[in-house]
Structures are given as structure tokens and as C-alpha cells.
N, C-alpha and C. Protein backbone atom coordinates (compact mmCIF):
# COMPACT_ATOMS: atom_id res chain seq x y z
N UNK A 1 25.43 -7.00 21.97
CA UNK A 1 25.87 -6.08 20.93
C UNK A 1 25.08 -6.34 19.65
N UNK A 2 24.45 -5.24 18.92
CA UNK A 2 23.22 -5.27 17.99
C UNK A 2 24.55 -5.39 16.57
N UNK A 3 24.38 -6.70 15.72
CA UNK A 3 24.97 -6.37 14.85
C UNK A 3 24.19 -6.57 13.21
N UNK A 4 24.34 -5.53 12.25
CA UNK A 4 23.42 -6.04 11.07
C UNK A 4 24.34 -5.66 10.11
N UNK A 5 24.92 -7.13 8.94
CA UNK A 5 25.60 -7.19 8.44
C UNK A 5 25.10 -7.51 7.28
N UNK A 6 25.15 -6.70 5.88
CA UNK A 6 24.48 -7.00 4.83
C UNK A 6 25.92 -7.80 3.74
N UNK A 7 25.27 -8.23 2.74
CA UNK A 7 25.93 -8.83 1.84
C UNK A 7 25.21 -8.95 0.80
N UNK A 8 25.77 -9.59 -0.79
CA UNK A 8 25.04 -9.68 -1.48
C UNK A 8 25.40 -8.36 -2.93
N UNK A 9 25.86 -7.42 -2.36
CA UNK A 9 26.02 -6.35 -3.40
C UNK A 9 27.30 -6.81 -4.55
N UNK A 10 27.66 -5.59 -5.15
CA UNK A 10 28.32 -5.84 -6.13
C UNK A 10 27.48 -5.56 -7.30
N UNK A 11 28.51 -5.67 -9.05
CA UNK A 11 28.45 -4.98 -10.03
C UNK A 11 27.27 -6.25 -10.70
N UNK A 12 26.36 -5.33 -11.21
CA UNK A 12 24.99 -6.00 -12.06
C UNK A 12 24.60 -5.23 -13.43
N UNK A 13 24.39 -5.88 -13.80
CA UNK A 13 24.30 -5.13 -15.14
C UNK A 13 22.11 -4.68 -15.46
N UNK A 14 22.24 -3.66 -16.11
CA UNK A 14 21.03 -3.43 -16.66
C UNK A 14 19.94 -3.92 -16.74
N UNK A 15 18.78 -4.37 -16.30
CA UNK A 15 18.04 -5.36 -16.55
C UNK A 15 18.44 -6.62 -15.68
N UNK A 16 19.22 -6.52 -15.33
CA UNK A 16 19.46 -7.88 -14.68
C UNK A 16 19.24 -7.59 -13.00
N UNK A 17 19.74 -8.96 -11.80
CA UNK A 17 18.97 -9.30 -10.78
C UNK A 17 20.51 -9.12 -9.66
N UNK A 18 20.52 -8.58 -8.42
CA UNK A 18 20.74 -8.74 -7.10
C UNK A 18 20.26 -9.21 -6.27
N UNK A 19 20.43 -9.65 -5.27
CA UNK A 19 19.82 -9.85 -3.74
C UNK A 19 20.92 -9.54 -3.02
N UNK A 20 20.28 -8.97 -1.84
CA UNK A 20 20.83 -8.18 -0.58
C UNK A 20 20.19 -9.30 0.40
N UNK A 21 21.17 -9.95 1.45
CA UNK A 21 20.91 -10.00 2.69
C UNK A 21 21.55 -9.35 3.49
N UNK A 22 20.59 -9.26 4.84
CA UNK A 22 21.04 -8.28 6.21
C UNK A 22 20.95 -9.71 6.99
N UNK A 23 21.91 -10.13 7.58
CA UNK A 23 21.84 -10.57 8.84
C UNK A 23 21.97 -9.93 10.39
N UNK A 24 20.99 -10.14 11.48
CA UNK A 24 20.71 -9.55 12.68
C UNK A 24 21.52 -10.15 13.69
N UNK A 25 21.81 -9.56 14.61
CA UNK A 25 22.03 -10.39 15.57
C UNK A 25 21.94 -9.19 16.52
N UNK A 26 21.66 -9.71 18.45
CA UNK A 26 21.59 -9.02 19.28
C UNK A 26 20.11 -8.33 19.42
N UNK A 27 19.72 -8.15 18.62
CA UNK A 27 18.10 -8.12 18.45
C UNK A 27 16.87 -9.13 18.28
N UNK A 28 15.58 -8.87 18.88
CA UNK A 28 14.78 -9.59 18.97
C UNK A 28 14.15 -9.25 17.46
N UNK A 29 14.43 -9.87 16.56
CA UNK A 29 14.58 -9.40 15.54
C UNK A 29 12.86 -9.51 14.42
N UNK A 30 12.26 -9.88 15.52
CA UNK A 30 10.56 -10.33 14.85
C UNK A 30 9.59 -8.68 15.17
N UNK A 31 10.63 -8.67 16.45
CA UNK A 31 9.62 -7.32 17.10
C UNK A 31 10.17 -5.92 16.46
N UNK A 32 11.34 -6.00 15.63
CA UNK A 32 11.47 -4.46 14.61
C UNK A 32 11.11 -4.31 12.99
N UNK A 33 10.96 -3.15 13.15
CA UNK A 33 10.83 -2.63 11.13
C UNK A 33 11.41 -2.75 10.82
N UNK A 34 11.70 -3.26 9.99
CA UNK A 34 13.19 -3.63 9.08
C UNK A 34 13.11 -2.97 7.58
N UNK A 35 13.94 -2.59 7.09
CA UNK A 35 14.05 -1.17 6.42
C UNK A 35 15.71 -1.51 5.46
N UNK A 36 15.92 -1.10 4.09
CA UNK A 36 16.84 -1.11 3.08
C UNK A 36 16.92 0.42 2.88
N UNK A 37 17.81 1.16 3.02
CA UNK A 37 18.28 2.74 2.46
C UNK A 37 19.21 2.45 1.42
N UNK A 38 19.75 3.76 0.79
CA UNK A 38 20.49 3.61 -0.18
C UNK A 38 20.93 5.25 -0.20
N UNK A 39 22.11 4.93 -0.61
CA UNK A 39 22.59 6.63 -0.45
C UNK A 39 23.67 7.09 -1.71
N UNK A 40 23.35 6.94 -2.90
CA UNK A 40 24.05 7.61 -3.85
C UNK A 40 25.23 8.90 -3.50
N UNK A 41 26.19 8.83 -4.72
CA UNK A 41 26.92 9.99 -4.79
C UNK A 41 26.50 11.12 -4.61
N UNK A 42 27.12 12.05 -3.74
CA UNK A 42 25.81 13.53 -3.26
C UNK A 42 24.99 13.33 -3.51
N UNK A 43 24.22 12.56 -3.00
CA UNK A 43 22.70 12.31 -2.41
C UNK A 43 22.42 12.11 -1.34
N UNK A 44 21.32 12.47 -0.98
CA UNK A 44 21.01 11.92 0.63
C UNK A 44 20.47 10.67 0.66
N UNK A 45 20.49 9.69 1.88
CA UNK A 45 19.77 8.76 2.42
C UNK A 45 18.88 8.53 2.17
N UNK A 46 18.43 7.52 1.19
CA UNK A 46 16.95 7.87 1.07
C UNK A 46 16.19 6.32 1.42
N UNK A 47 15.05 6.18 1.94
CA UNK A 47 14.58 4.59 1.93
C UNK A 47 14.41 4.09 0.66
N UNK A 48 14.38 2.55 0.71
CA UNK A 48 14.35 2.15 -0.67
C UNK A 48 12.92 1.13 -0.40
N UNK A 49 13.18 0.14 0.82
CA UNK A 49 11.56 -0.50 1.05
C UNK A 49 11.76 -0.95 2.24
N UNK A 50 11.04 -1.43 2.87
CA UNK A 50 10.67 -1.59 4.16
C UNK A 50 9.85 -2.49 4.62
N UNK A 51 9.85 -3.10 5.66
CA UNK A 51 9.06 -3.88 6.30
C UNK A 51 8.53 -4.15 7.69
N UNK A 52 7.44 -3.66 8.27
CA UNK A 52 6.86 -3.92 9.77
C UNK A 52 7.11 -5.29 10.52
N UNK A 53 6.96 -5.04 11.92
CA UNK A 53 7.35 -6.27 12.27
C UNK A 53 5.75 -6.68 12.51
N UNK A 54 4.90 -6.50 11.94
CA UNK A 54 3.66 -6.81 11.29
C UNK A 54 3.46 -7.57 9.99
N UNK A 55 4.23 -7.31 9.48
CA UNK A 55 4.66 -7.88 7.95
C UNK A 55 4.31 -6.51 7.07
N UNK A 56 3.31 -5.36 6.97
CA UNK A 56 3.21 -4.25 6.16
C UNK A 56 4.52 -3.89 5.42
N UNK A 57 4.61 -3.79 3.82
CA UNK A 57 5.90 -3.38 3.71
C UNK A 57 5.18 -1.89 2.89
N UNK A 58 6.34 -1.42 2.23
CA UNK A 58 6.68 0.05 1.88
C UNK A 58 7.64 0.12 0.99
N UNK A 59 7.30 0.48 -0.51
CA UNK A 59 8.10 0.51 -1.58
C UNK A 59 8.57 2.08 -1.95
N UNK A 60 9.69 2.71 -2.22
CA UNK A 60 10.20 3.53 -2.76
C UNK A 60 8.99 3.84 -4.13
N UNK A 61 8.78 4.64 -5.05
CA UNK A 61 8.15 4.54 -6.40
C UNK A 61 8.88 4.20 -6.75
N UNK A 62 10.60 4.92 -7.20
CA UNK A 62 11.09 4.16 -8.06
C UNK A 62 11.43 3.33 -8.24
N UNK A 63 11.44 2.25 -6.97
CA UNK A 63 11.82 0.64 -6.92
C UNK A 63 10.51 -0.21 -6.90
N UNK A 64 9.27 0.60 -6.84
CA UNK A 64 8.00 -0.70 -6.98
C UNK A 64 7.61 -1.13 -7.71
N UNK A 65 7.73 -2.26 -8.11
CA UNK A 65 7.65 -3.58 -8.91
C UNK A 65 8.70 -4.21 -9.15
N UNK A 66 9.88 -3.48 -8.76
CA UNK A 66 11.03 -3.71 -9.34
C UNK A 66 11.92 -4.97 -8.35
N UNK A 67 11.69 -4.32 -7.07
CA UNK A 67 12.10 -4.53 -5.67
C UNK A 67 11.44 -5.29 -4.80
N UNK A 68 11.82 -6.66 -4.20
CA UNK A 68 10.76 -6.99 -3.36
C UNK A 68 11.73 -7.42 -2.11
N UNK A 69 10.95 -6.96 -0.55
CA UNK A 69 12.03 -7.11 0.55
C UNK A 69 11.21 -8.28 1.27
N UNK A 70 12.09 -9.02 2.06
CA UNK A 70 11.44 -9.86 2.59
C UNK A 70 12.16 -10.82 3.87
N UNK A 71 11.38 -10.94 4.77
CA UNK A 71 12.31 -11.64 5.94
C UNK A 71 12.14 -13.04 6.13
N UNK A 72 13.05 -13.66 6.90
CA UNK A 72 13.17 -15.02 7.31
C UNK A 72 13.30 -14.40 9.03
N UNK A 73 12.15 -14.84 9.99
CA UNK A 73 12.66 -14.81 11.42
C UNK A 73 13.22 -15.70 11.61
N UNK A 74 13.34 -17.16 11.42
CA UNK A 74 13.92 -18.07 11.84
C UNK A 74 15.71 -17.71 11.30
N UNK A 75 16.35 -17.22 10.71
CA UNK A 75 17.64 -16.71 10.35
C UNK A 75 18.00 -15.48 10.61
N UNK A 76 17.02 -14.92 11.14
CA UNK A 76 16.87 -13.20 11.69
C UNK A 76 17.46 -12.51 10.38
N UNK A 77 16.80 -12.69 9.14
CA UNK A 77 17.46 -12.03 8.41
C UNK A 77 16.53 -11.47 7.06
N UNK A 78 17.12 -10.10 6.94
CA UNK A 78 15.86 -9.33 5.46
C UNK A 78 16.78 -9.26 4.39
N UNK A 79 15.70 -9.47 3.37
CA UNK A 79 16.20 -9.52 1.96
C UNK A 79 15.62 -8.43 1.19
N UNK A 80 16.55 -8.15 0.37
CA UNK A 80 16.15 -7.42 -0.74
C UNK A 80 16.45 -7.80 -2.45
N UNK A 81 15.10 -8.44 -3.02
CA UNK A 81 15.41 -9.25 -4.20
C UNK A 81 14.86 -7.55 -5.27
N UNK A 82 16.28 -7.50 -6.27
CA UNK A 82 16.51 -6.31 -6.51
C UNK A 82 16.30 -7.14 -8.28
N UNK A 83 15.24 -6.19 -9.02
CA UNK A 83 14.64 -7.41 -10.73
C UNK A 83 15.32 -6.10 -11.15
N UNK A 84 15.19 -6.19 -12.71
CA UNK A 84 15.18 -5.02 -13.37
C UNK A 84 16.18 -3.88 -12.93
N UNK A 85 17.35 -3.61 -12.55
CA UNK A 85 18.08 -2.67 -12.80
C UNK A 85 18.55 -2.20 -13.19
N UNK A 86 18.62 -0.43 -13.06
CA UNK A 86 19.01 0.43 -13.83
C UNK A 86 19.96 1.34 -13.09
N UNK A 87 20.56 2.06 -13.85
CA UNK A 87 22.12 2.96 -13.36
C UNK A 87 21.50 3.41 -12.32
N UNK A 88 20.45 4.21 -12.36
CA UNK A 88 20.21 4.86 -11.31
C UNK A 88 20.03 4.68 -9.96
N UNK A 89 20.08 3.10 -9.81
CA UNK A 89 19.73 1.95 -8.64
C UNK A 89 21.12 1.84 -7.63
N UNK A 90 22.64 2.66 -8.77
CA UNK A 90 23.66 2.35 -7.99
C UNK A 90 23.57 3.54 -6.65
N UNK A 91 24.57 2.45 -5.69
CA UNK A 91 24.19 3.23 -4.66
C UNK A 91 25.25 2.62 -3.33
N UNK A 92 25.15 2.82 -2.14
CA UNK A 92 25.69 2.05 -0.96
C UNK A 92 24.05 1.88 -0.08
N UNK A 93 23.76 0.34 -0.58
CA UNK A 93 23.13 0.13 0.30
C UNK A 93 22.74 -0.24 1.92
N UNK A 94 22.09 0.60 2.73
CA UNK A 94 22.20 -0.10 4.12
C UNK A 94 20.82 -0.57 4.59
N UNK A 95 21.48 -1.83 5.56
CA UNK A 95 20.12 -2.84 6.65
C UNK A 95 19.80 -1.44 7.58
N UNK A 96 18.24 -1.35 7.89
CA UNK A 96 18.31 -0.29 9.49
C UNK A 96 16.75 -1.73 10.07
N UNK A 97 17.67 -1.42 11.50
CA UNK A 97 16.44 -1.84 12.04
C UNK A 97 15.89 -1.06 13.12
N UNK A 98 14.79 -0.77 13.20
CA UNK A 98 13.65 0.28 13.60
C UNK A 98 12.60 -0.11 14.98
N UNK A 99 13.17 -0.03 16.17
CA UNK A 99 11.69 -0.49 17.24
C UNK A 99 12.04 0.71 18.15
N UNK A 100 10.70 0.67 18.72
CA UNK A 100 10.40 1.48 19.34
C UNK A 100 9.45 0.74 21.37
N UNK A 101 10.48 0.55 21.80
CA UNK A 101 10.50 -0.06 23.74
C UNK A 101 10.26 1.30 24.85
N UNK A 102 9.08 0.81 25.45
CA UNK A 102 8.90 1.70 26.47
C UNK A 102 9.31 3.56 26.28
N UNK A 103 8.96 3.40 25.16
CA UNK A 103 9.06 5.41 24.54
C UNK A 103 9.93 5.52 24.02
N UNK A 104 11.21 4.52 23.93
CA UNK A 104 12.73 5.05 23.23
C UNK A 104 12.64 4.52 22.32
N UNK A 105 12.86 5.21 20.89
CA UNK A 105 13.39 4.80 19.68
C UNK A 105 14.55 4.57 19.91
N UNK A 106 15.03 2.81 19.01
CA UNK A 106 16.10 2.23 18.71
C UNK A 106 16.25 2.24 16.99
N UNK A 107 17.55 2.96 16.92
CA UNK A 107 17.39 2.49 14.86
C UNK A 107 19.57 1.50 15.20
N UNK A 108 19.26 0.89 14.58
CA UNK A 108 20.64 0.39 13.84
C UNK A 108 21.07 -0.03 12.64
N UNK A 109 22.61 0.54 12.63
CA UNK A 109 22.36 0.50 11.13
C UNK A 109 23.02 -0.65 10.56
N UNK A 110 23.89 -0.96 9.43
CA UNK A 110 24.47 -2.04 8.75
C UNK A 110 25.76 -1.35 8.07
N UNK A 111 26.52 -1.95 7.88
CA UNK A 111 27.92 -1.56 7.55
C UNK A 111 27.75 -0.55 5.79
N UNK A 112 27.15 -1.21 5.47
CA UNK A 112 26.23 -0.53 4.19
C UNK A 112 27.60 -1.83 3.25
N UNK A 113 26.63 -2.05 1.74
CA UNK A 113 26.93 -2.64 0.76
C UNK A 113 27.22 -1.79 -0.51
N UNK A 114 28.09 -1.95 -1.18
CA UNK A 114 28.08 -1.32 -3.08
C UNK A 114 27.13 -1.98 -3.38
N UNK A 115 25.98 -1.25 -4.40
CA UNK A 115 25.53 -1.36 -5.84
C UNK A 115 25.89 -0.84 -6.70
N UNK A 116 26.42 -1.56 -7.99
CA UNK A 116 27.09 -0.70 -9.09
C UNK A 116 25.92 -1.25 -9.84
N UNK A 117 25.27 -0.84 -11.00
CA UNK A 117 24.82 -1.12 -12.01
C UNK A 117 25.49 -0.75 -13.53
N UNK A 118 25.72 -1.38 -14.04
CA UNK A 118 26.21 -0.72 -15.49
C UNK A 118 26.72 -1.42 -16.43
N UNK A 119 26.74 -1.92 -17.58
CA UNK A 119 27.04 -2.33 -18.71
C UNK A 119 28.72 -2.28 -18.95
């Protein structure tokens, strides 16, 4: 059973710092993309950054420089070290992990986390 359980969220203020971990389990967790979404109030899903199981990652614009994601295989687990935030950053963040076996796409997702930002 594939499980990815993030933690780490909660209320941050302006300018200031989060980290998000996703912990994996049930997956071979070196061989997928590993990937942070975020889905605001009526908003859609949108990616926030990403990472190959190559190591290539993939920044949102509005989170690059801001945002840096990053894995541990030995803990099967991705981070998201979140600098500089702003209101607009609040959100429910979710872990997805992304492979693709013998032609079938696999995505799973994560229970999703609060980001509040705000003063």
C-alpha cells in the first residue's frame, strides 16, 4: 500500500521560513518524480516544484528562488524548504509521486498540508 504523508505546514508569517516533508512508503521511491502542488481557495492545482528521479528539478516562477525541493532516498522522503513568504504562498499543499512502469502511469497523492501565511 503506496503511502505519502506530508507534514511540516502550518501558520508562517511574511518573509519568514517553512519546510514541508513527504514521507513515502510502498514505493521504490528513487525510481519516481517527486513533485509539491498546492491548491488555493478557488483555484486550481497547480505545481509548485518538482523533482526527477534523475535529480532535474522544476520551479513554479513564482516560487523560484524562493523555494528549494529536495530528497533524502535513504528516508524515502522530499522536502520542500519554503524562504521568503508571502500571502499568496497560502495554500493546501500536496506530496505526488510520478513513475511511469511498462506503459502505465502511476501518480499518488499525499493527504495534502495547510499553508497559512500572514501577519
Amino acid at each position: 500500500q503506496v503511502q505519502l504523508v506530508e507534514s511540516g505546514g502550518g501558520l508562517g508569517q511574511p518573509g519568514g521560513s517553512l519546510r514541508l516533508s513527504c514521507a513515502a512508503s510502498g514505493i521504490i521511491f528513487r525510481l519516481n518524480d517527486m513533485g509539491w502542488y498546492r491548491q488555493a481557495p478557488g483555484k486550481q492545482r497547480e505545481l509548485v516544484a518538482s523533482v526527477t528521479s534523475g535529480g532535474n528539478t522544476y520551479y513554479a516562477d513564482s516560487v523560484k528562488g524562493r523555494f528549494t525541493i529536495s530528497t533524502d532516498n535513504a528516508k524515502n522522503t522530499v522536502y520542500l524548504q519554503m524562504n521568503s513568504l508571502k500571502p499568496e504562498d497560502t495554500a493546501v499543499y500536496y506530496c505526488n509521486a510520478h513513475s511511469v512502469r511498462f506503459y502505465r502511469e502511476y501518480n499518488y497523492w499525499g493527504q495534502g498540508t495547510q499553508v497559512t501565511v500572514s501577519s
